[in-house]
Protein backbone atom coordinates (compact mmCIF):
# COMPACT_ATOMS: atom_id res chain seq x y z
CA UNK A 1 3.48 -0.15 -0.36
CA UNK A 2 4.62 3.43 -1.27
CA UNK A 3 6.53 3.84 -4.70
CA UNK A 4 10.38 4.43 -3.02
CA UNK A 5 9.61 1.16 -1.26
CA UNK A 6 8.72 -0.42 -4.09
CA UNK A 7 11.98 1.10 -6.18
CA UNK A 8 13.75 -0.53 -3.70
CA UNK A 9 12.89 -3.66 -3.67
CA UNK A 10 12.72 -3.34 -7.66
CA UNK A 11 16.00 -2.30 -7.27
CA UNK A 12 17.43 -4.75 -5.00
CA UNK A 13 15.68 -7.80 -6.95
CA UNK A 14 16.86 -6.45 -10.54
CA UNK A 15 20.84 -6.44 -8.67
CA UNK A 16 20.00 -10.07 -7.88
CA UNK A 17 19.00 -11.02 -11.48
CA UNK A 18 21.49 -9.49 -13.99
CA UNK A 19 23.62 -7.19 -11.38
CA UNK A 20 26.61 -9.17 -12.40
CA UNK A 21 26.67 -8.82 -16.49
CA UNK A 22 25.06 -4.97 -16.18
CA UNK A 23 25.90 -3.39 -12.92
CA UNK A 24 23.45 -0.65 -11.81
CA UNK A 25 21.79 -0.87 -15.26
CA UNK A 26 20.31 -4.10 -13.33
CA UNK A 27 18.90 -1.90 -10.89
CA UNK A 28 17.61 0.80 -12.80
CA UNK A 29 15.16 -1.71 -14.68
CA UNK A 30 14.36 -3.75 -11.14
CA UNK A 31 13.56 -0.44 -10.20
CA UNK A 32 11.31 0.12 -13.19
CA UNK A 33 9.60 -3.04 -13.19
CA UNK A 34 8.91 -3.23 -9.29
CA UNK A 35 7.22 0.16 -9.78
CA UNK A 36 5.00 -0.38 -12.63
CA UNK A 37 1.86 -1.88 -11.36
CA UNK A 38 1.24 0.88 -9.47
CA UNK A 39 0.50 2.72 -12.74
CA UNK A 40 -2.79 1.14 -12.81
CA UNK A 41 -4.17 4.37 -10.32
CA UNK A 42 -4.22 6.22 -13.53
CA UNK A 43 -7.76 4.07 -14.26
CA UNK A 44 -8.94 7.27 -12.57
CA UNK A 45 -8.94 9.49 -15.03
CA UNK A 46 -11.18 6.99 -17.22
CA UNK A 47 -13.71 5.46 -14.92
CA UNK A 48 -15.44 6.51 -12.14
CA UNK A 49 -14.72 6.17 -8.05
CA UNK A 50 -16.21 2.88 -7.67
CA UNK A 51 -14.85 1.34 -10.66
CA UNK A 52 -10.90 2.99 -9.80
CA UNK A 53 -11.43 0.99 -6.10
CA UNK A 54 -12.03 -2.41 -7.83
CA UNK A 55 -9.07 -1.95 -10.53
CA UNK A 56 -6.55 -1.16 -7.70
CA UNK A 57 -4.15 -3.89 -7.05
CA UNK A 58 -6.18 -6.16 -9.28
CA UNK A 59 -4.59 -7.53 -12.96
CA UNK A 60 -1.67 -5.62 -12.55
CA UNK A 61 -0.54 -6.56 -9.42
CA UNK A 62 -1.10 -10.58 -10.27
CA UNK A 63 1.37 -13.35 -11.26
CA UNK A 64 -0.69 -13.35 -14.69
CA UNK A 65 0.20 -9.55 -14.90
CA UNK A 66 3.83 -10.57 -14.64
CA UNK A 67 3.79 -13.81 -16.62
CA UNK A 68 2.43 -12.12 -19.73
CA UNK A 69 3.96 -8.28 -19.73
CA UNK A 70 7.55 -9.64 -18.72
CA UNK A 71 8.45 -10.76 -22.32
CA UNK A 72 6.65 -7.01 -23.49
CA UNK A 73 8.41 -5.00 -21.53
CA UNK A 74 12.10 -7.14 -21.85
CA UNK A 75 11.40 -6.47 -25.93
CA UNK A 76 11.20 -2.83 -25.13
CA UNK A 77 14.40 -2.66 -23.01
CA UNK A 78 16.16 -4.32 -25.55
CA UNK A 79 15.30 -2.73 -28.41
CA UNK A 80 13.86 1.06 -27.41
CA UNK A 81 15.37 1.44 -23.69
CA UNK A 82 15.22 4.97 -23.38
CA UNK A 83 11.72 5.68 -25.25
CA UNK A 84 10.57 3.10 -22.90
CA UNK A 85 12.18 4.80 -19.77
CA UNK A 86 11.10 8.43 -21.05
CA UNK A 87 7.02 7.03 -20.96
CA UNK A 88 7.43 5.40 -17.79
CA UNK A 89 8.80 8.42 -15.94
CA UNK A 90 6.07 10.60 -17.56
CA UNK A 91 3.38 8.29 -16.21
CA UNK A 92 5.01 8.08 -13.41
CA UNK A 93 4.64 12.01 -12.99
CA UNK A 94 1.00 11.69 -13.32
CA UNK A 95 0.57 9.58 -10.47
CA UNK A 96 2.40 11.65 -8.57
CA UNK A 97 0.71 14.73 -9.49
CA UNK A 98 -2.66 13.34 -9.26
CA UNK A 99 -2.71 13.42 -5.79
CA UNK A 100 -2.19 9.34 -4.94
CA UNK A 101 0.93 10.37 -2.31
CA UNK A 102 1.15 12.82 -0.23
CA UNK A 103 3.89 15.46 -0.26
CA UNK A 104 7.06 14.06 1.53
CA UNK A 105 6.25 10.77 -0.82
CA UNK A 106 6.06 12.43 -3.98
CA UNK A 107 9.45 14.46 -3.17
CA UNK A 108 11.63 11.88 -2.39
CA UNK A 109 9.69 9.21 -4.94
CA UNK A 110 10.06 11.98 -7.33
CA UNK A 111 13.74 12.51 -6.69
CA UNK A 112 14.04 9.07 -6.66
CA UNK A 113 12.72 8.10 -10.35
CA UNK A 114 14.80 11.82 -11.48
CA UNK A 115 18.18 10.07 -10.55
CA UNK A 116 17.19 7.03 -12.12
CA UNK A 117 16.49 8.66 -15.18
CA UNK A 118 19.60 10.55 -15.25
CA UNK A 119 21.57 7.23 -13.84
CA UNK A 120 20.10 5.74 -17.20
CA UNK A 121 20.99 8.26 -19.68
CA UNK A 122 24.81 7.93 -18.40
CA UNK A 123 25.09 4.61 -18.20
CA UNK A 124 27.22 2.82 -20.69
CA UNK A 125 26.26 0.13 -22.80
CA UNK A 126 27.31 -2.80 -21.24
CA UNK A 127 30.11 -5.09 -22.67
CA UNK A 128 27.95 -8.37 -22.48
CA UNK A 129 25.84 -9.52 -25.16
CA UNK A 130 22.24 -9.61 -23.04
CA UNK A 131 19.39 -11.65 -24.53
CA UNK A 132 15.86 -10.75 -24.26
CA UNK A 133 15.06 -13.85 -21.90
CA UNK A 134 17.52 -12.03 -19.51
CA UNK A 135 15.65 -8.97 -19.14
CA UNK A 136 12.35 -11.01 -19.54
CA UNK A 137 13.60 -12.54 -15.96
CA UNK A 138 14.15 -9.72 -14.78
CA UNK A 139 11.14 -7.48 -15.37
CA UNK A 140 9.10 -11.01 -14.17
CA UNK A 141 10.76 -10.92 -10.19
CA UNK A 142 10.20 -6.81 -10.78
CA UNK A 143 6.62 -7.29 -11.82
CA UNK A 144 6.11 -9.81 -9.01
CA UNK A 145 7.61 -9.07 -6.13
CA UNK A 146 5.50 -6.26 -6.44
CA UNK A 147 2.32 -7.72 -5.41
CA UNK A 148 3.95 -10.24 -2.94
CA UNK A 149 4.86 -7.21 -0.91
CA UNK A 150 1.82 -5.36 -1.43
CA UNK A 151 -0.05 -8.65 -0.12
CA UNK A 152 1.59 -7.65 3.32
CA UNK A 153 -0.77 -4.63 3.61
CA UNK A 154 -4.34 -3.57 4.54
CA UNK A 155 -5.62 -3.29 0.95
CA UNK A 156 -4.06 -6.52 -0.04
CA UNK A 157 -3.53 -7.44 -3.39
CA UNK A 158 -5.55 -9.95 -6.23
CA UNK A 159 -2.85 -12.16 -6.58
CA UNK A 160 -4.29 -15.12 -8.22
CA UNK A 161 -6.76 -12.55 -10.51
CA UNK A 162 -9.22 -13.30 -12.47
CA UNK A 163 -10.35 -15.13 -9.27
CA UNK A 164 -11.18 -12.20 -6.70
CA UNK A 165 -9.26 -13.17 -3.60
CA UNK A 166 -7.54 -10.94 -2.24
CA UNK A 167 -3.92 -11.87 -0.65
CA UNK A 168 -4.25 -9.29 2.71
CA UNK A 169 -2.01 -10.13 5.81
CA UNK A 170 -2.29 -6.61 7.10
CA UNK A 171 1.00 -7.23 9.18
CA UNK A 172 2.62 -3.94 7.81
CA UNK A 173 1.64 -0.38 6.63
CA UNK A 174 1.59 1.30 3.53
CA UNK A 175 4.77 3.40 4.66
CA UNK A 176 6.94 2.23 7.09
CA UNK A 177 10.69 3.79 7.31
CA UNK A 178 12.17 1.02 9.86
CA UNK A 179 11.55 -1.40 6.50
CA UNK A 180 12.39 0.75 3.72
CA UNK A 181 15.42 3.35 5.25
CA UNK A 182 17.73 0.59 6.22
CA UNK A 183 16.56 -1.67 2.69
CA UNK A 184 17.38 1.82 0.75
CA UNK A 185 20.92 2.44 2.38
CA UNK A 186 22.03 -1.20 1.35
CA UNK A 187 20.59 -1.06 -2.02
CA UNK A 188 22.77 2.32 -2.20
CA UNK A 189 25.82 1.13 -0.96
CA UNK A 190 25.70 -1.31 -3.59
CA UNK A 191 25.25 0.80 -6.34
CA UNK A 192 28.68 2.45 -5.43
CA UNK A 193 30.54 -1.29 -5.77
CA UNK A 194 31.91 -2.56 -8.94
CA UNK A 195 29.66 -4.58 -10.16
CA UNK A 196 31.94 -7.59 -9.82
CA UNK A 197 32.83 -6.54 -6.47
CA UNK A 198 31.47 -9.05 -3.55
CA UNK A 199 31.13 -6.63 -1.35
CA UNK A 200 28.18 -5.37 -3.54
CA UNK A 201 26.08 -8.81 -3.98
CA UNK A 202 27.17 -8.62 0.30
CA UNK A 203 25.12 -5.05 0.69
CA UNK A 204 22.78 -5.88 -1.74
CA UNK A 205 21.89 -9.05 0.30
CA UNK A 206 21.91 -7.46 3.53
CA UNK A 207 19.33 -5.60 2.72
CA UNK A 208 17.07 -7.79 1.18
CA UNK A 209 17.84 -10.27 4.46
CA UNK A 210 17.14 -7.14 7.00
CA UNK A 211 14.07 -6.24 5.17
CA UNK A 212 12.52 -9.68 5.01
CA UNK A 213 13.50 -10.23 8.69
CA UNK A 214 11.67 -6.75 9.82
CA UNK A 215 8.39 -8.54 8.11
CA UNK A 216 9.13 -11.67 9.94
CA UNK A 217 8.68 -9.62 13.02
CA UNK A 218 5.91 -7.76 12.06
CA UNK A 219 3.78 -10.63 11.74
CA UNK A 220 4.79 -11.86 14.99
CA UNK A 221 3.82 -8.23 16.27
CA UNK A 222 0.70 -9.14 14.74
CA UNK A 223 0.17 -12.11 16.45
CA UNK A 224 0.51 -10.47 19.74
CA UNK A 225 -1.51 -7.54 19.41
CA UNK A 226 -4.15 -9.98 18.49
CA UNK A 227 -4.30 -12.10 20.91
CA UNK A 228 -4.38 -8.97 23.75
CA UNK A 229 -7.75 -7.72 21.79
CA UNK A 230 -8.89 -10.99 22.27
CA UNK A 231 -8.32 -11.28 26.06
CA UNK A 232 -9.37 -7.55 26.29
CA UNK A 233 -12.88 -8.06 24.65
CA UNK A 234 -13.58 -11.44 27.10
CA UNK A 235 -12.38 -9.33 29.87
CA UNK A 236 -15.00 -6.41 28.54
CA UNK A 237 -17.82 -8.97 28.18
CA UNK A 238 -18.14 -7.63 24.67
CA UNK A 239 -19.34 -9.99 22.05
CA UNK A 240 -18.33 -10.38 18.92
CA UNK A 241 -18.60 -11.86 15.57
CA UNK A 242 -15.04 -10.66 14.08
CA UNK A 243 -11.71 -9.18 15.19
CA UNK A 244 -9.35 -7.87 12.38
CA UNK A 245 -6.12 -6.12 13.05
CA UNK A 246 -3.82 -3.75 11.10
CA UNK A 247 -0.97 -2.11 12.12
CA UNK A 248 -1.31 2.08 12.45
CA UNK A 249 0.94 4.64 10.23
CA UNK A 250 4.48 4.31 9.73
CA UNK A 251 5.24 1.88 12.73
CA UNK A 252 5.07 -1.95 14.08
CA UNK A 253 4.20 -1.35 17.44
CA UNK A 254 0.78 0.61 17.81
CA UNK A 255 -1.56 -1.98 16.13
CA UNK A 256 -5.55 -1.24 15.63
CA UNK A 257 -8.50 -3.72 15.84
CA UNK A 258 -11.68 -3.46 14.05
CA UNK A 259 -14.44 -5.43 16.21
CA UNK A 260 -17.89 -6.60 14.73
CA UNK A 261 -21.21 -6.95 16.98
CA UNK A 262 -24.35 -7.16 15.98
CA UNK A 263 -25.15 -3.68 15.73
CA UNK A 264 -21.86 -1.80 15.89
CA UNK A 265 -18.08 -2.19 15.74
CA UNK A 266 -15.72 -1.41 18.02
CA UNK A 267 -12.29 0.39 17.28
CA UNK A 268 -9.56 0.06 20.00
CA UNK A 269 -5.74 0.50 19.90
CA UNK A 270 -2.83 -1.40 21.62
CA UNK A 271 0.79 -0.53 21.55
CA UNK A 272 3.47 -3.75 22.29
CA UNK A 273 4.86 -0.80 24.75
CA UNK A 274 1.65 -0.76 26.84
CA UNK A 275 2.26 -0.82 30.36
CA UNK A 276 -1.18 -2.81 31.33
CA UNK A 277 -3.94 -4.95 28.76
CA UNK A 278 -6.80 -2.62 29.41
CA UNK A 279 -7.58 -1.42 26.29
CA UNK A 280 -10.49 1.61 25.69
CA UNK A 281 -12.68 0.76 22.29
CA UNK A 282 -14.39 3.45 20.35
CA UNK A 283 -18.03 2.37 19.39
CA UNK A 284 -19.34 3.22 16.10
CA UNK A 285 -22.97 2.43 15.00
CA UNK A 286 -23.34 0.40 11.97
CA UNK A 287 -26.44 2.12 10.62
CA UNK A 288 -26.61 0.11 7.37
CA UNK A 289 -30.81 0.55 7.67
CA UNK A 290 -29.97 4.28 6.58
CA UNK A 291 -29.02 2.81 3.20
CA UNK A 292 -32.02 1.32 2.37
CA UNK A 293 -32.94 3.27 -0.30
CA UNK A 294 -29.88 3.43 -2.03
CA UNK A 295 -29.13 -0.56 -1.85
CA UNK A 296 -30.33 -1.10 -5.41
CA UNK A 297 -28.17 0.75 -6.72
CA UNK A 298 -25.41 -0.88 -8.14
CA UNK A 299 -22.38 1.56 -7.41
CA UNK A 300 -23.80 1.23 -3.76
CA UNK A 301 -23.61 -2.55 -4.00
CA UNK A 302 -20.03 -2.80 -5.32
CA UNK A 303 -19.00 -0.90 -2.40
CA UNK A 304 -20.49 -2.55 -0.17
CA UNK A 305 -18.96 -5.66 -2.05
CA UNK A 306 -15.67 -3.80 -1.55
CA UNK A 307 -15.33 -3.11 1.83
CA UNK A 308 -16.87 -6.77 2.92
CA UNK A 309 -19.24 -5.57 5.16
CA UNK A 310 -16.92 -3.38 7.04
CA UNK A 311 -18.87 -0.11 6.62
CA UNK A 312 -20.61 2.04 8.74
CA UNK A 313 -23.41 5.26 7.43
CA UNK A 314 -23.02 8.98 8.90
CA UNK A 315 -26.16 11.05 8.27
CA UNK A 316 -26.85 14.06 6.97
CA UNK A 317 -28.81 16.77 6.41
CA UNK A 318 -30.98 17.24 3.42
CA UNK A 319 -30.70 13.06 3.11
CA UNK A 320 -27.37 13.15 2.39
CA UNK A 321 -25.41 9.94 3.61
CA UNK A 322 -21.20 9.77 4.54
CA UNK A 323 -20.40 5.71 3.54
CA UNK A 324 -17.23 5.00 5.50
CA UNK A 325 -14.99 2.23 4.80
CA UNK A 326 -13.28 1.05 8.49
CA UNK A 327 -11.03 -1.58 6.55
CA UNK A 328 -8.02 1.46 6.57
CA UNK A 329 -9.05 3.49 10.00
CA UNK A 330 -9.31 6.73 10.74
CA UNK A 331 -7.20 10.36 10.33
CA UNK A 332 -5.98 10.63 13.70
CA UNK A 333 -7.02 9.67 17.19
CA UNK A 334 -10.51 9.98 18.71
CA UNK A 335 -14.40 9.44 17.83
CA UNK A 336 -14.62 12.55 15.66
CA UNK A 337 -12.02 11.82 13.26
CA UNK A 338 -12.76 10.94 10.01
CA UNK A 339 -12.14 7.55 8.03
CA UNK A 340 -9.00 7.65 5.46
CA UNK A 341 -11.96 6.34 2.80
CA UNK A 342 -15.17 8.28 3.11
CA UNK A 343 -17.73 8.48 -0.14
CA UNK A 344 -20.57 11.21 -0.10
CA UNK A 345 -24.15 9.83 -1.09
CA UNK A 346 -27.12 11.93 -2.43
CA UNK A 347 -29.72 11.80 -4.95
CA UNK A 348 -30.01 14.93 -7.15
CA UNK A 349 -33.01 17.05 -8.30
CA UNK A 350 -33.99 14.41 -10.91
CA UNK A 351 -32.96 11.21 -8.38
CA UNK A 352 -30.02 10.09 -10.03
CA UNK A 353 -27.29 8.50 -7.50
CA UNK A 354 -24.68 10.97 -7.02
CA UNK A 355 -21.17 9.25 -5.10
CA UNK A 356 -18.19 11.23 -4.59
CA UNK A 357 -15.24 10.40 -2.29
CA UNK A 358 -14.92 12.85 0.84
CA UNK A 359 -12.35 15.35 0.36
CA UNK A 360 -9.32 14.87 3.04
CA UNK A 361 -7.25 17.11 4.41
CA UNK A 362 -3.84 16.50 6.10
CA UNK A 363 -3.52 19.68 8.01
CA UNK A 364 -2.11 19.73 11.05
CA UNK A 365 -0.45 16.73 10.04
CA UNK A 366 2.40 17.00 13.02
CA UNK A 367 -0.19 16.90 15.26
CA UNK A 368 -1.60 13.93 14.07
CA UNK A 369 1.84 12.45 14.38
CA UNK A 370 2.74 13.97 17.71
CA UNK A 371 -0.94 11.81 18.50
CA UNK A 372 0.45 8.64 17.22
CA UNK A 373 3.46 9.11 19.12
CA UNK A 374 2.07 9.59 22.42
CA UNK A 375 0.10 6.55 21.92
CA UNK A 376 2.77 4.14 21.00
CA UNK A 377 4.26 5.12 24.21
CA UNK A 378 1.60 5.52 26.65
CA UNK A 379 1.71 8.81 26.91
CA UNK A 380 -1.02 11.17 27.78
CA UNK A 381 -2.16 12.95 24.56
C-alpha cells in the first residue's frame, strides 16, 4: 500500500515489539522497517521498464527478505542508528522524487519520514540495556508485515519468492483513508502516552484491531460485489472464461470486474450502494493478433508473462502498438480513458524493439474524483 500506510503499520507493530523498554524509539524503527521494501522501486534507475515490473514486490517484500536482513539491519540500529536513519531517509527521498506517488502522497509521506527523523535525533537513549535479538524482532514483524499487507492489493506481492506466486487478494486499494486515517490517529495518540502508560498499548491496539477489522470487511465487500457480476453476466447472456474483481480508488464500496471472452473482455462497475443489479460493461477488444510480430521478442514475452494474459493492443499509426495492462483499470470513467499501465511499442529505423511506458497525466484530477463519487452513489455523472 502507500508509504504513510505502511509507516503506520511499521509503526504500530514496532510499539507492539519493544514499545515497553523504548517508547516511541519502538516506533520510529517499526516505522523504518515496515517502509523499507518499498525501496526496491529504485531498481529503476538500473534496469529497464520490464525488468523494474518483475523486481516490484518480489525478494524484498518476501518472508526470506525479512528472515535474512532482520539480523542486518538490528546490527545497524545498534551500533550506527543515526548513519543508518540518515541513508534511509535519503533513499527514501528518491522514491519520492522519482515520481512513484503522486503529490498529496509524497507531502504527507514526506512530512511523515521528516518528523521521524527529527523524533529520532531527540530521542534519548533509553535506560534499558537492548540486545541485538530485540531489534532483530523487531525489524523481522517491520519487514514482514509489509508484504502481508501488500498481499491485500491488486499487484499482490511474491511472498514465498524464489517461487513466483504471487499472494493477490485484491480486496483493498493501494490508498484507502477509511483504513489508514483512523490506524494513524491511534498510532498517534499513543505516541503522546508514557510508554508505560496502558492507555498507550490500549490506543496502540485499537488501531491495529480497527484496521484489521476494516480488511475483514473489505473482503466480505468483495465477496458481494462478486457474486452480483456473476448474476449480472448470466442475466446478460455473456459468456465467459474469467471474472476478477478489485476494488476502485480510495474506497470499499465501488468495486470493478475484469471479464474474459473469447475475443474481448468486459469492464463493468458495481457500487454496494446500487439501487438495482443491472450493471453496464465496457467491451474492449483483445487484439493480441496485432502483436504478432513482436511476440519473439523477449521484453514482449515477459510482459505478457506479467500481466497473465490480461492485456489488450491499441493501434497506431506508423505500426506503432499501445500494450495495456487491465490487471489495475483505467484513469477515470468511460471507454476512452486510458489504463493506469500503458507501454508504447515500435521498432526503430534499424528494427530494434523500442518499449517505453505511456506517459500519464493526472490533470483534472478532481474531476476524476467528482466521477468516482457519483458512481459510488448512483448518481448521474
Amino acid at each position: 500500500m502507500d508509504s504513510l500506510t505502511q509507516i503506520v503499520l511499521g509503526a504500530a507493530v514496532g510499539e507492539v515489539v519493544l514499545g515497553k523498554k523504548v517508547g516511541n524509539k519502538a516506533i520510529l524503527w517499526g516505522a523504518v522497517a515496515g517502509t523499507i521494501p518499498d525501496l526496491d522501486v529504485l531498481s529503476k534507475y538500473f534496469v529497464d521498464e520490464v525488468s523494474t515490473l518483475e523486481m516490484h514486490r518480489g525478494f524484498s517484500h518476501s518472508i526470506l527478505f525479512g528472515i535474512l536482513f532482520a539480523p542486518v539491519f538490528a546490527v545497524l540500529v545498534k551500533k550506527q542508528e543515526r548513519v543508518f536513519l540518515s541513508i534511509f531517509f535519503v533513499a527514501m527521498m528518491s522514491v519520492f522524487f522519482m515520481g512513484q506517488e503522486e503529490l498529496i502522497g509524497k507531502g504527507v509521506s514526506i512530512a511523515a519520514l521528516i518528523g521521524l527523523l527529527f523524533g529520532a535525533y531527540k530521542l534519548k537513549p533509553s535506560r534499558e540495556e537492548i540486545t541485538t535479538w530485540d531489534w532483530t524482532k523487531l525489524m523481522f514483524v517491520g519487514l514482514v508485515t509489509h508484504p502481508l499487507l501488500d498481499a491485500h492489493t491488486t499487484w499482490g506481492t511474491q511472498l514465498f519468492w524464489p517461487l513466483e506466486y504471487r499472494v493477490a487478494y485484491k480486496n483493498i486499494f493501494v490508498v484507502d483513508p477509511l483504513y489508514t486515517l483512523p490506524f494513524l490517529i491511534f498510532v498517534i495518540l499513543a505516541m503522546i502516552q508514557n510508554r508505560e502508560s496502558k492507555k498507550r498499548r490500549f490506543y496502540n491496539s485499537m488501531g491495529l484491531i480497527i484496521s484489521s477489522v476494516y480488511m475483514l470487511l473489505t473482503i466480505g465487500f468483495k465477496g458481494i460485489s462478486y457474486f452480483k457480476f456473476i448474476d449480472s453476466l448470466e442475466a446478460q447472456n455473456i459468456e465467459y472464461t474469467e471474472v476478477r474483481t478489485r476494488p476502485t480508488p480510495m474506497n470499499s464500496i465501488l468495486w470493478s470486474a475484469n471479464v474474459e471472452t473469447k475475443h474481448s473482455y468486459y469492464v463493468g462497475m458495481y457500487s454496494l450502494l446500487d439501487d438495482d443489479d443491472n450493471i453496464e460493461y465496457l467491451r474492449f477488444e483483445k487484439n493480441h493478433g496485432a502483436l504478432d510480430d513482436f511476440k519473439n521478442e523477449e521484453k514482449i514475452q515477459r510482459l505478457i508473462k506479467i500481466a497473465k494474459g490480461w492485456y489488450t493492443i491499441d493501434e497506431l499509426e506508423g505500426d506503432t502498438l499501445i500494450y495495456n495492462d487491465l490487471r489495475f483499470g483505467q484513469i477515470g470513467i468511460g471507454i476512452d480513458k486510458p489504463f493506469v499501465f500503458s507501454y508504447k511499442i515500435w521498432r526503430d529505423d534499424e528494427g530494434n524493439l523500442r518499449l517505453i511506458e505511456a506517459p500519464k497525466t493526472m490533470k483534472g484530477g478532481s474531476k476524476m474524483i467528482g466521477e468516482l463519487l457519483s458512481r459510488i452513489f448512483n448518481k448521474e455523472l
